[in-house]
PDB file of N, CA and C in Angstrom:
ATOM      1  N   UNK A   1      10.032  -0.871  -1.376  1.00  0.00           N
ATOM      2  CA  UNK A   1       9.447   0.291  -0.719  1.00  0.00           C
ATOM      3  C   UNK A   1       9.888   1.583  -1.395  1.00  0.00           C
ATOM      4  N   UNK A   2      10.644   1.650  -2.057  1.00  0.00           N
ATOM      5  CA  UNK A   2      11.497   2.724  -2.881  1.00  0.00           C
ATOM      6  C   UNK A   2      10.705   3.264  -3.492  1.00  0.00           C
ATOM      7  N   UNK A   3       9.754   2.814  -4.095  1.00  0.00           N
ATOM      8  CA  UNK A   3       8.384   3.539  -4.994  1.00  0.00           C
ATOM      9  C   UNK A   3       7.816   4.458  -3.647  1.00  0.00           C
ATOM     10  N   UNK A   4       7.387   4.816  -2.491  1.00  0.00           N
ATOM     11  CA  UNK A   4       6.767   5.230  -1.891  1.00  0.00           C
ATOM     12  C   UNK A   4       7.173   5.856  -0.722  1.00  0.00           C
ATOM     13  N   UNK A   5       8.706   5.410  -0.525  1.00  0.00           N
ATOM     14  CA  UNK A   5       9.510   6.113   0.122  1.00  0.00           C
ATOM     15  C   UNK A   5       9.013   8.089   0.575  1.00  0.00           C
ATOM     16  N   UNK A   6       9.256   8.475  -0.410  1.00  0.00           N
ATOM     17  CA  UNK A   6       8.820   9.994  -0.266  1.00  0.00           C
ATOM     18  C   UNK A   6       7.804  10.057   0.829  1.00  0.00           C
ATOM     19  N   UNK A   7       6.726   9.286   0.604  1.00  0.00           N
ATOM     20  CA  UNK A   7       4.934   9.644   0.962  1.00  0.00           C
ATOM     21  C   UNK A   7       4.897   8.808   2.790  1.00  0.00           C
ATOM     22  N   UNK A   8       6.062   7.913   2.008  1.00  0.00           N
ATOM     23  CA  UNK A   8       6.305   7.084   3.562  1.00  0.00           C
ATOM     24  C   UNK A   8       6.616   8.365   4.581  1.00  0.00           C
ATOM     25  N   UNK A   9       7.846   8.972   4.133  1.00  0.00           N
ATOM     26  CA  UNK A   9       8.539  10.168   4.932  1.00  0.00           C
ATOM     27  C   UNK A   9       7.582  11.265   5.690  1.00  0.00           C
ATOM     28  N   UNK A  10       6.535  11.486   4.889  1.00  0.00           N
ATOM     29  CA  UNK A  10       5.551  12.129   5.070  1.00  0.00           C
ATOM     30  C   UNK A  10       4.682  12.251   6.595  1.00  0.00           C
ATOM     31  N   UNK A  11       4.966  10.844   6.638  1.00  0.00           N
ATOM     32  CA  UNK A  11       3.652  10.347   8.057  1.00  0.00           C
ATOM     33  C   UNK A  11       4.338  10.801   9.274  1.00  0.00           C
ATOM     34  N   UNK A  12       3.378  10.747  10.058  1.00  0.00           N
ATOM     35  CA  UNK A  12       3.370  11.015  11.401  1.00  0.00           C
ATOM     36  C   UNK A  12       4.859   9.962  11.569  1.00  0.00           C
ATOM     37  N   UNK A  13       5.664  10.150  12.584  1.00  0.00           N
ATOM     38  CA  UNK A  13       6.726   9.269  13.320  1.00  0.00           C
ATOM     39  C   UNK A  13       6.258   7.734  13.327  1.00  0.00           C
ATOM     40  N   UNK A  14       4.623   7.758  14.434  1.00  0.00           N
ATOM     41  CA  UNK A  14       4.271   6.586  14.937  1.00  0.00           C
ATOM     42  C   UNK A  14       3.613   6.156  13.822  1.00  0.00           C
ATOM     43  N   UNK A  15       2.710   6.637  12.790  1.00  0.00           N
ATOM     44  CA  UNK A  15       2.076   6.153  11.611  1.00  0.00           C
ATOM     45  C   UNK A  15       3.246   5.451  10.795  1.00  0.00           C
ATOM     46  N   UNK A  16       4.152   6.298  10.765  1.00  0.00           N
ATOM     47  CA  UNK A  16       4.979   5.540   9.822  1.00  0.00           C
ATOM     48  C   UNK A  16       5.971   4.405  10.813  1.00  0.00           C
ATOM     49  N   UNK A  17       5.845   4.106  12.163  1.00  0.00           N
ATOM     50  CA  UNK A  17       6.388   3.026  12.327  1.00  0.00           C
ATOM     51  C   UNK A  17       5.194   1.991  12.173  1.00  0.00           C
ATOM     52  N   UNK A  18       4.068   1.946  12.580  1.00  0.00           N
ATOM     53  CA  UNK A  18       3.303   1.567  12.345  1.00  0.00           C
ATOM     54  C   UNK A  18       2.754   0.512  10.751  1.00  0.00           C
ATOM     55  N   UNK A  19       3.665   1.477   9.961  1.00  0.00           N
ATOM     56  CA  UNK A  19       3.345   0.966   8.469  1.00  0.00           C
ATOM     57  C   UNK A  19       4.454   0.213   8.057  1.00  0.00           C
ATOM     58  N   UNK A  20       5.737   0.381   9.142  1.00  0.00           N
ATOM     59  CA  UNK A  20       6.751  -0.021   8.306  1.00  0.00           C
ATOM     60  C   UNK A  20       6.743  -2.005   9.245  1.00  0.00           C
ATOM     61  N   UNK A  21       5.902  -1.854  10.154  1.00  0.00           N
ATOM     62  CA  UNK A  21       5.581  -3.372  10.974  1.00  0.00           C
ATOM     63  C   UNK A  21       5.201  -3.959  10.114  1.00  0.00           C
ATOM     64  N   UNK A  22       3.632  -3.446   9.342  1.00  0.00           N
ATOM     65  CA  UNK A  22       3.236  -4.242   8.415  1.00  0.00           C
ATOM     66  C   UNK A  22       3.449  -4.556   7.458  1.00  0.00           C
ATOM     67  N   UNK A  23       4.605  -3.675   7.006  1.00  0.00           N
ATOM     68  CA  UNK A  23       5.430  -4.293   5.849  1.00  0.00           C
ATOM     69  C   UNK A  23       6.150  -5.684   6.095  1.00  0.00           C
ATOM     70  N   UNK A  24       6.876  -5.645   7.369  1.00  0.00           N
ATOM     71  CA  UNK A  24       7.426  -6.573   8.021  1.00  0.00           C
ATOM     72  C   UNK A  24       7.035  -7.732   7.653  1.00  0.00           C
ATOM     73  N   UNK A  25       5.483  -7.718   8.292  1.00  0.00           N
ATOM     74  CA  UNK A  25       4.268  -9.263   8.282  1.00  0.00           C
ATOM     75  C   UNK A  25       4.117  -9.490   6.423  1.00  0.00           C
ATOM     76  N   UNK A  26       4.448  -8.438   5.833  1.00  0.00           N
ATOM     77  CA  UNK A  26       4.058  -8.817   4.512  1.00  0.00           C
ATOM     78  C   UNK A  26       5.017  -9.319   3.497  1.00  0.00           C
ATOM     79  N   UNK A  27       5.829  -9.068   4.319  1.00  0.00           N
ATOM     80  CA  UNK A  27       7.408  -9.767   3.925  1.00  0.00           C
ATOM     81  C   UNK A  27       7.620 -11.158   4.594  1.00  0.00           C
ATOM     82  N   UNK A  28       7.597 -11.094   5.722  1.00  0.00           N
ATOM     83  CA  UNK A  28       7.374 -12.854   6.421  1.00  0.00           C
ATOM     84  C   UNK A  28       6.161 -13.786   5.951  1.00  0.00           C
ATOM     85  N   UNK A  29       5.034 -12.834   5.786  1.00  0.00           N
ATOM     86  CA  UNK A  29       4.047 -13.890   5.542  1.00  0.00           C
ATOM     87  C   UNK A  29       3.597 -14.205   4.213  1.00  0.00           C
ATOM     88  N   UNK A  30       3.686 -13.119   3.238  1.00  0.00           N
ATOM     89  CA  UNK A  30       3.752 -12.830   1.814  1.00  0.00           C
ATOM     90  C   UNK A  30       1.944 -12.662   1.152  1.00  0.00           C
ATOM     91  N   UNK A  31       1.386 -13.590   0.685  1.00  0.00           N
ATOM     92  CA  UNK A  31       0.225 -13.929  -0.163  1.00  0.00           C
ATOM     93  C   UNK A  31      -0.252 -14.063   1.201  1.00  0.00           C
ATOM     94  N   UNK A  32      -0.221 -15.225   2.006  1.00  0.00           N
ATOM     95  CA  UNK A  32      -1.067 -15.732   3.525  1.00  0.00           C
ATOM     96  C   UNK A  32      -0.994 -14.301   4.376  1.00  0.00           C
ATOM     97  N   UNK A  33      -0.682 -13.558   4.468  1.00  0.00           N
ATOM     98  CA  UNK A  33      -1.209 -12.339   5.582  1.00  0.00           C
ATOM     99  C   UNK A  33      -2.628 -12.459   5.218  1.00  0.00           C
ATOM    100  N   UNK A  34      -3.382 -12.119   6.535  1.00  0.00           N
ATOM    101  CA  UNK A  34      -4.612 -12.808   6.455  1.00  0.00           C
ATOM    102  C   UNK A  34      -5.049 -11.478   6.722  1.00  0.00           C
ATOM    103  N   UNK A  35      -6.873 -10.825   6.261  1.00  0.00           N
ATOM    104  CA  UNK A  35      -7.220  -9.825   6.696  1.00  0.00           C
ATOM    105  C   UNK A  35      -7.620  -9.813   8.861  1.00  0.00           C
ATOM    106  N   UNK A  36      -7.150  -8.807   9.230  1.00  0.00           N
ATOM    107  CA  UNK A  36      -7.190  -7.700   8.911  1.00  0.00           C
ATOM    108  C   UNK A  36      -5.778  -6.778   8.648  1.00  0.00           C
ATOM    109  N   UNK A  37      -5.197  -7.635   8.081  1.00  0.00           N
ATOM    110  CA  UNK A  37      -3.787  -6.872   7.791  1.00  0.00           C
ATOM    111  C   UNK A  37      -3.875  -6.179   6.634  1.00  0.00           C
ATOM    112  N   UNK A  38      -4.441  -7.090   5.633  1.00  0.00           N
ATOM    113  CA  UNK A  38      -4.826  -6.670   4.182  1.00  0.00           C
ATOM    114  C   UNK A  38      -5.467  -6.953   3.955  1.00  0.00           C
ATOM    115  N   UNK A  39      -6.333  -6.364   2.822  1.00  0.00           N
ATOM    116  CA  UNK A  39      -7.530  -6.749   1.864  1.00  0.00           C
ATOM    117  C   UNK A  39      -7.165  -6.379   0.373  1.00  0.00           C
ATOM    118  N   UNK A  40      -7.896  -6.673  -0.169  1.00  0.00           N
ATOM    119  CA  UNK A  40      -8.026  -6.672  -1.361  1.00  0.00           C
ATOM    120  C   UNK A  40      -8.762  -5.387  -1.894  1.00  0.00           C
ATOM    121  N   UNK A  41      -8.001  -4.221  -2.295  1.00  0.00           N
ATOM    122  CA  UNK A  41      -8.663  -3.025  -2.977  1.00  0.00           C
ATOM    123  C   UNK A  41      -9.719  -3.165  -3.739  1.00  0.00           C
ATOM    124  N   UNK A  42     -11.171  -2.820  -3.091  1.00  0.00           N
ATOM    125  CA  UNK A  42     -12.112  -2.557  -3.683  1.00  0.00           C
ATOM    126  C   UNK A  42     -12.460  -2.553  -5.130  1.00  0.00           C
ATOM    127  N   UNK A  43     -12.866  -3.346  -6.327  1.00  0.00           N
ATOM    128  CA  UNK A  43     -12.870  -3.356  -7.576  1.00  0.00           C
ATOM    129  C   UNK A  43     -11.037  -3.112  -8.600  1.00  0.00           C
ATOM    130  N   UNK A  44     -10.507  -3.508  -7.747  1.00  0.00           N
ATOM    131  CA  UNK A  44      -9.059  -3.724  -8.298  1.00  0.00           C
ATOM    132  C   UNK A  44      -8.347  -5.070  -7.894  1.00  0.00           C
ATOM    133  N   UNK A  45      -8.450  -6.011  -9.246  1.00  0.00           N
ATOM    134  CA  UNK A  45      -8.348  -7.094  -8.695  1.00  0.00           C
ATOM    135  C   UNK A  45      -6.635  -7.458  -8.365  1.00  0.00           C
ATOM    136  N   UNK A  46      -5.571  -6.458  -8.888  1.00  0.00           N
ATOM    137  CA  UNK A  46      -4.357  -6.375  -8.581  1.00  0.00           C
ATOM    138  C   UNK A  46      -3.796  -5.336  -7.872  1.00  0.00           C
ATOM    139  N   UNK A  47      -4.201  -5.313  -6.781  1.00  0.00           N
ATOM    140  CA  UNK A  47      -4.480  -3.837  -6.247  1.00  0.00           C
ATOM    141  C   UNK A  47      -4.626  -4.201  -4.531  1.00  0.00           C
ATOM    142  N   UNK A  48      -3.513  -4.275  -3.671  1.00  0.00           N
ATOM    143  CA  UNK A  48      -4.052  -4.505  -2.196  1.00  0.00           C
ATOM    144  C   UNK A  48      -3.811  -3.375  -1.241  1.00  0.00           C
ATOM    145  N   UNK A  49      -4.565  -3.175  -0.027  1.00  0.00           N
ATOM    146  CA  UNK A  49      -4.293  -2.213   0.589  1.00  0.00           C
ATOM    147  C   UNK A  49      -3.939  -3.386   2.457  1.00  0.00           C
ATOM    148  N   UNK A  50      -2.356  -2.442   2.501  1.00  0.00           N
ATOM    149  CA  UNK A  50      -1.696  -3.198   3.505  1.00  0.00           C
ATOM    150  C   UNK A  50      -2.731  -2.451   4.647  1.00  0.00           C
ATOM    151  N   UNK A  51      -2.648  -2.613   6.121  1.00  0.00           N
ATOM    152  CA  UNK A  51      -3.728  -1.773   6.552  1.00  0.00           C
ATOM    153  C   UNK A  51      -2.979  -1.792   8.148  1.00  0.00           C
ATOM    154  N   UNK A  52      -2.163  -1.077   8.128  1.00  0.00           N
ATOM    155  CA  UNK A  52      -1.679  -1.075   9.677  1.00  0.00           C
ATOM    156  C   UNK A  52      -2.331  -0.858  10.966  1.00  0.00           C
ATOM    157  N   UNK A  53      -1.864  -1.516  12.234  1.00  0.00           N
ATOM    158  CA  UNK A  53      -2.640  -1.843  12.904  1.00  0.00           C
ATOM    159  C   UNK A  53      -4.016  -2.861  12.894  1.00  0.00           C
ATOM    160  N   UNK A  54      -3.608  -3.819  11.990  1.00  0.00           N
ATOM    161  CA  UNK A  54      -4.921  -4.313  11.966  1.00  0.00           C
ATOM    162  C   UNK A  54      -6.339  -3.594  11.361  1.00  0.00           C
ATOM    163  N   UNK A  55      -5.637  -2.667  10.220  1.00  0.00           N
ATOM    164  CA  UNK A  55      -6.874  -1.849   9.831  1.00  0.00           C
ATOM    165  C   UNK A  55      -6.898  -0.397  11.042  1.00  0.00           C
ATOM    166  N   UNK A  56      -6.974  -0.393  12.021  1.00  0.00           N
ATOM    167  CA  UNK A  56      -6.866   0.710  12.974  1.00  0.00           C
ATOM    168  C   UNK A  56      -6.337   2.297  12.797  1.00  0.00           C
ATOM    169  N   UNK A  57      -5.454   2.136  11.605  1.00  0.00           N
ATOM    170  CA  UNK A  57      -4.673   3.184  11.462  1.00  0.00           C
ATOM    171  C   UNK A  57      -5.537   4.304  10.140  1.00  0.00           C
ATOM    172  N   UNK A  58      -5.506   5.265  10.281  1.00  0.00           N
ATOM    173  CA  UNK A  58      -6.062   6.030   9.112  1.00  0.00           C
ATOM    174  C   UNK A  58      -5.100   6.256   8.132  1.00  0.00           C
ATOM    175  N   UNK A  59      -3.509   5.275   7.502  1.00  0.00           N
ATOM    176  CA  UNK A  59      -3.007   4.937   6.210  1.00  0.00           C
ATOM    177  C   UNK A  59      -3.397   3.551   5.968  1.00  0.00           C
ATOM    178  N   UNK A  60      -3.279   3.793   4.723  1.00  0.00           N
ATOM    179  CA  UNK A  60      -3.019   2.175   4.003  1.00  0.00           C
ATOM    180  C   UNK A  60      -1.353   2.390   3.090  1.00  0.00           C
ATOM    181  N   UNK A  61      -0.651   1.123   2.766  1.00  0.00           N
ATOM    182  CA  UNK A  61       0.103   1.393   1.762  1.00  0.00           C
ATOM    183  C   UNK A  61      -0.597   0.173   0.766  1.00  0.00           C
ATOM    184  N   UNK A  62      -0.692   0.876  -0.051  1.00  0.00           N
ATOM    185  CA  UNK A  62      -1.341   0.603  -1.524  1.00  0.00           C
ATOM    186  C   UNK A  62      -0.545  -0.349  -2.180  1.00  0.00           C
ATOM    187  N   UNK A  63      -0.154  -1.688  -2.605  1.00  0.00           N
ATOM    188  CA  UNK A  63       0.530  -2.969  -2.796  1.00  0.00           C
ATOM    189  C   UNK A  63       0.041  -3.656  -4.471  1.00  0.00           C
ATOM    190  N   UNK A  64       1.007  -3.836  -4.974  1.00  0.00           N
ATOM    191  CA  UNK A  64       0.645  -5.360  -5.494  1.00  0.00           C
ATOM    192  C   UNK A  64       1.999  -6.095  -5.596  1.00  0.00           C
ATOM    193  N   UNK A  65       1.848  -7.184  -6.578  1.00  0.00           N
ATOM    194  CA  UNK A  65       2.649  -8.185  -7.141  1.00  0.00           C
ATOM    195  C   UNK A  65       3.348  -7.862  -8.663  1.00  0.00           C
ATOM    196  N   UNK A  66       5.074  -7.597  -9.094  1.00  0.00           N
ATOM    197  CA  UNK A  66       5.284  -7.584  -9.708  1.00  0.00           C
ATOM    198  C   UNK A  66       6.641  -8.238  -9.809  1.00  0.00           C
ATOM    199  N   UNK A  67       6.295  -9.505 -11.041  1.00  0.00           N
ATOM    200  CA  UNK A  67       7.590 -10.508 -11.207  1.00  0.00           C
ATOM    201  C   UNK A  67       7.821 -10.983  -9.750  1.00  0.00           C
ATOM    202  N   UNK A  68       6.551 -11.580  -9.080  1.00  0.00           N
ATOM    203  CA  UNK A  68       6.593 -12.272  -7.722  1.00  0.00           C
ATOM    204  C   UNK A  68       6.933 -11.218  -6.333  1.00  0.00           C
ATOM    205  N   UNK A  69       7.157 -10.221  -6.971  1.00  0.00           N
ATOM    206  CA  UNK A  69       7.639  -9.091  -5.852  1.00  0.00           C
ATOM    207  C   UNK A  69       6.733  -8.414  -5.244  1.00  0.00           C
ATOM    208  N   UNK A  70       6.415  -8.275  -4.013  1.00  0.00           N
ATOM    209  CA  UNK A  70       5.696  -7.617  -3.366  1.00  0.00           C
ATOM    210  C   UNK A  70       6.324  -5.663  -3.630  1.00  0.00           C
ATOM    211  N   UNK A  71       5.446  -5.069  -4.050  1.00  0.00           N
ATOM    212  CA  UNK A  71       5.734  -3.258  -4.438  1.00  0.00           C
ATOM    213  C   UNK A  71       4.584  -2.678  -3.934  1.00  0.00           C
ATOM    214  N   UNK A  72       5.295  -1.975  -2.584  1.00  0.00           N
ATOM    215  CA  UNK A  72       4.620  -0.488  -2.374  1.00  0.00           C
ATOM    216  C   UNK A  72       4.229   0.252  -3.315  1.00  0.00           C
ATOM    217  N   UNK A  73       3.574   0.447  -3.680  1.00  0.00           N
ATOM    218  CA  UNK A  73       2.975   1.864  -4.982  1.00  0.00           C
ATOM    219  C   UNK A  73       2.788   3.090  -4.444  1.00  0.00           C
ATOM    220  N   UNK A  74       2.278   3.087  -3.289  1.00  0.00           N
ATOM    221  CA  UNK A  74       1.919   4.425  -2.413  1.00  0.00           C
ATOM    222  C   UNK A  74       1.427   4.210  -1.128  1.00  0.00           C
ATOM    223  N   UNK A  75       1.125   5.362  -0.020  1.00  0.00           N
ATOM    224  CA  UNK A  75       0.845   5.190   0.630  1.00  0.00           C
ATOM    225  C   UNK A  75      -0.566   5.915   0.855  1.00  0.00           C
ATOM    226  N   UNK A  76      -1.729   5.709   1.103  1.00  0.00           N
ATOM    227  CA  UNK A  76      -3.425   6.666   1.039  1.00  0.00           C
ATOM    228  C   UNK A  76      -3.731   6.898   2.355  1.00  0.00           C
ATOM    229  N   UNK A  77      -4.534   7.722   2.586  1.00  0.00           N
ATOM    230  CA  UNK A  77      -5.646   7.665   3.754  1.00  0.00           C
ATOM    231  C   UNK A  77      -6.584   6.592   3.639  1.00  0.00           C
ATOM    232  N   UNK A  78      -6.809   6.221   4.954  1.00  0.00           N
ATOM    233  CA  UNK A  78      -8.190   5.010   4.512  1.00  0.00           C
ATOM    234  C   UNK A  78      -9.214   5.621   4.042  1.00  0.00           C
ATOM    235  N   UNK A  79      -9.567   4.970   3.515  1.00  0.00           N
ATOM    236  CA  UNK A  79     -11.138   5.351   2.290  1.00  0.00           C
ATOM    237  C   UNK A  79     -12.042   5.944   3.360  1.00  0.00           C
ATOM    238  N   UNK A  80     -12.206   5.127   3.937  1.00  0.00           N
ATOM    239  CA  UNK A  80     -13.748   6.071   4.928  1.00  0.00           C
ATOM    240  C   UNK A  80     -12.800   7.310   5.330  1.00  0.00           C
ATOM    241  N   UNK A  81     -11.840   7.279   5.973  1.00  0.00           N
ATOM    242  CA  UNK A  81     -11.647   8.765   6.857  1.00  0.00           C
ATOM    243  C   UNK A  81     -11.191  10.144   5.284  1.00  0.00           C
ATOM    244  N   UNK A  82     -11.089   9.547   4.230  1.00  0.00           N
ATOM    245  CA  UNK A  82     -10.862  10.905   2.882  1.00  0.00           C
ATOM    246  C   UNK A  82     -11.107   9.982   2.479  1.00  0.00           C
ATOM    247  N   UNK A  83     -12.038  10.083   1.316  1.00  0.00           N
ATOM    248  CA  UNK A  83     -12.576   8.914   0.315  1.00  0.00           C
ATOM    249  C   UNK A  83     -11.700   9.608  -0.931  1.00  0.00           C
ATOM    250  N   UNK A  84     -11.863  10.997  -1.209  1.00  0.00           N
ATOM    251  CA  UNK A  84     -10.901  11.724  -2.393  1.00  0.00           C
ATOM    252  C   UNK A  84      -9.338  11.121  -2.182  1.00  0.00           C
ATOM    253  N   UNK A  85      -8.609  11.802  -1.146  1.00  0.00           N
ATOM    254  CA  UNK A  85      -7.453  11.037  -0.759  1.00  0.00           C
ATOM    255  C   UNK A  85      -7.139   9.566  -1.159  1.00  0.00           C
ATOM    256  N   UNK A  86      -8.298   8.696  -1.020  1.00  0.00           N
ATOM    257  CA  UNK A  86      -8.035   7.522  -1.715  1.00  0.00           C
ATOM    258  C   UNK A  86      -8.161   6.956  -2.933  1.00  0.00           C
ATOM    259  N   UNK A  87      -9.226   7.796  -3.662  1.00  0.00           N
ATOM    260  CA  UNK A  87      -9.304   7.786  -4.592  1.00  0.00           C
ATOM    261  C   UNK A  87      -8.010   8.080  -5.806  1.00  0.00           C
ATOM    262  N   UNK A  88      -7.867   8.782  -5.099  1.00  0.00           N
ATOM    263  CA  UNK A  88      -6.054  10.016  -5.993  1.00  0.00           C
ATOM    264  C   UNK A  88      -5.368   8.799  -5.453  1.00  0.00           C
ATOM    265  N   UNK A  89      -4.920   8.114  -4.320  1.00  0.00           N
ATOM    266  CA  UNK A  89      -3.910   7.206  -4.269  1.00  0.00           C
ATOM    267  C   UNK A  89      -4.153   5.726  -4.930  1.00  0.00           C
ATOM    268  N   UNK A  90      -5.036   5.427  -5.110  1.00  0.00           N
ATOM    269  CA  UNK A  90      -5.095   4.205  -5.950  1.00  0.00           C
ATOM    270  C   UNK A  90      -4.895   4.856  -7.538  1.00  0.00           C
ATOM    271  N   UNK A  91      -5.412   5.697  -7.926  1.00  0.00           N
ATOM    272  CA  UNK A  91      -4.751   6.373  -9.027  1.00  0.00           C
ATOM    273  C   UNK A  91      -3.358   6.037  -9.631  1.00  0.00           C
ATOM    274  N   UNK A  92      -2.994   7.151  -8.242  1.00  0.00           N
ATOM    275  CA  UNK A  92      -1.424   7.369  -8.023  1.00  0.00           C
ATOM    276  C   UNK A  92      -0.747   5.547  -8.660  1.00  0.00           C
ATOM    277  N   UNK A  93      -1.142   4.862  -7.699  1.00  0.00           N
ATOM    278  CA  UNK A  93      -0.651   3.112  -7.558  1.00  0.00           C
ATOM    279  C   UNK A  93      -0.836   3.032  -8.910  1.00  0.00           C
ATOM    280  N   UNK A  94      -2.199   3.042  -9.513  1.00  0.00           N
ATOM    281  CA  UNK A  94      -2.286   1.899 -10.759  1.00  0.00           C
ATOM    282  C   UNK A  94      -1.433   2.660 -11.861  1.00  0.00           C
ATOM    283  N   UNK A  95      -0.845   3.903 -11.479  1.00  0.00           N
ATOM    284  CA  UNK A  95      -0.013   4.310 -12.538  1.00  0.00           C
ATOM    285  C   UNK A  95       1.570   3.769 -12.417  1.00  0.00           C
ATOM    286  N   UNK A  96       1.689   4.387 -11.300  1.00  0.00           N
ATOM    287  CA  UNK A  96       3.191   3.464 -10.717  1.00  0.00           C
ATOM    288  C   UNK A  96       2.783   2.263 -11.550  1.00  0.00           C
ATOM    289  N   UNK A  97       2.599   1.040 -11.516  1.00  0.00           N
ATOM    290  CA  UNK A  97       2.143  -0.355 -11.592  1.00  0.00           C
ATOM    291  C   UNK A  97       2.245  -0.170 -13.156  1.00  0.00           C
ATOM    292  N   UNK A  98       1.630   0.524 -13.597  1.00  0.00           N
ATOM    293  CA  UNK A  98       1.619   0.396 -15.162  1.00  0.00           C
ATOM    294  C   UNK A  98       3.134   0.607 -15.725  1.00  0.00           C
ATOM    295  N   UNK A  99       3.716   1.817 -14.914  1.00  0.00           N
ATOM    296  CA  UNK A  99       4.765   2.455 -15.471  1.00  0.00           C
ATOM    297  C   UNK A  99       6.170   1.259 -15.056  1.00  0.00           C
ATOM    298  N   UNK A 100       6.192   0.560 -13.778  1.00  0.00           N
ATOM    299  CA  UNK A 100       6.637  -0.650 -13.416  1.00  0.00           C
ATOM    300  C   UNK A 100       7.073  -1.896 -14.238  1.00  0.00           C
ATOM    301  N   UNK A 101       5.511  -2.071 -14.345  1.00  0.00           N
ATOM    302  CA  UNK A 101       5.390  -3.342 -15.410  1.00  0.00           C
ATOM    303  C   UNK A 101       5.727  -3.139 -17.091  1.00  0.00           C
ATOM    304  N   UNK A 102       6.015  -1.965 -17.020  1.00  0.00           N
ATOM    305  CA  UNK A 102       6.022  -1.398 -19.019  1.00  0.00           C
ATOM    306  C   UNK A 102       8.009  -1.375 -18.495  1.00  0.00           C
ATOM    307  N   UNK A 103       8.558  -1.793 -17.129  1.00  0.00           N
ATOM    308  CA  UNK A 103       9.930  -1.977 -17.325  1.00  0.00           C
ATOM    309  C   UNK A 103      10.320   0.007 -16.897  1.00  0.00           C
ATOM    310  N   UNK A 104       9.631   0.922 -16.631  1.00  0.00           N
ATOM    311  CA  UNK A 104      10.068   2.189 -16.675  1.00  0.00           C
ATOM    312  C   UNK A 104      10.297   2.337 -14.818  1.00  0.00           C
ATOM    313  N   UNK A 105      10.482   3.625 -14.387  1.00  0.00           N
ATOM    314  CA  UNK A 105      10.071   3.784 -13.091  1.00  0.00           C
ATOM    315  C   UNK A 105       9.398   4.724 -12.730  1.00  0.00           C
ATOM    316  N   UNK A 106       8.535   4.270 -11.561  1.00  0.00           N
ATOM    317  CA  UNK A 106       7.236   4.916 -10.754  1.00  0.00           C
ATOM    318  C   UNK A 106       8.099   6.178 -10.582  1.00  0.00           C
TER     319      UNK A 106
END
C-alpha cells in the first residue's frame, strides 16, 4: 500500500475505511475476489480496479501483480463519476508499475 499511501490519506475518513476493507478481501482472497469487488481495468490487461463497497463507492484503488505481489498503484475516482480523474489515475498506475517493475520506486 506504500505506493499510494499519500492519495490514500487524502479520502474522506469513511472512504478511506471503506478502501482499506477491500484491501483486506484482496489480501484474504487474492486472484479469486470475485467482481463486484474488482474488475479488470478497462483495456489494461494488467491493470485492476479494487472497487469498495461492492463498486458503491466513488474511489477505486488502482492494483496489479508484481513478483506475485498484490501493489496499490493509486487510488482514482470511479470512471463514470470523473472520467478525466480516471483517466490521470490509471496513468498515474501504469507509471508507478513501469517504474516498479524496472526495480526503481513509484
Amino acid at each position: 500500500m506504500a505506493v499510494a499511501e499519500a492519495e490514500l490519506a487524502l479520502l474522506p475518513p469513511d472512504e478511506r475505511v471503506a478502501l482499506l476493507h477491500a484491501v483486506e478481501k484482496l489480501m484474504a482472497l487474492g486472484p479469486r475476489l470475485p467482481y463486484p469487488h474488482t474488475s479488470t481495468v478497462r483495456g489494461m490487461a494488467n491493470l485492476r480496479e479494487l472497487r469498495p463497497r461492492s463498486g458503491h463507492s466513488p474511489w477505486r484503488a488502482l492494483d496489479t501483480r508484481i513478483g506475485g505481489r498484490f501493489v496499490i498503484l493509486t487510488i482514482a475516482p470511479e470512471a463514470r463519476h470523473d472520467p478525466p480523474g480516471f483517466r490521470a489515475a490509471v496513468q498515474r498506475a501504469q507509471e508507478r508499475a513501469a517504474a516498479l517493475r524496472e526495480g526503481g520506486t513509484a
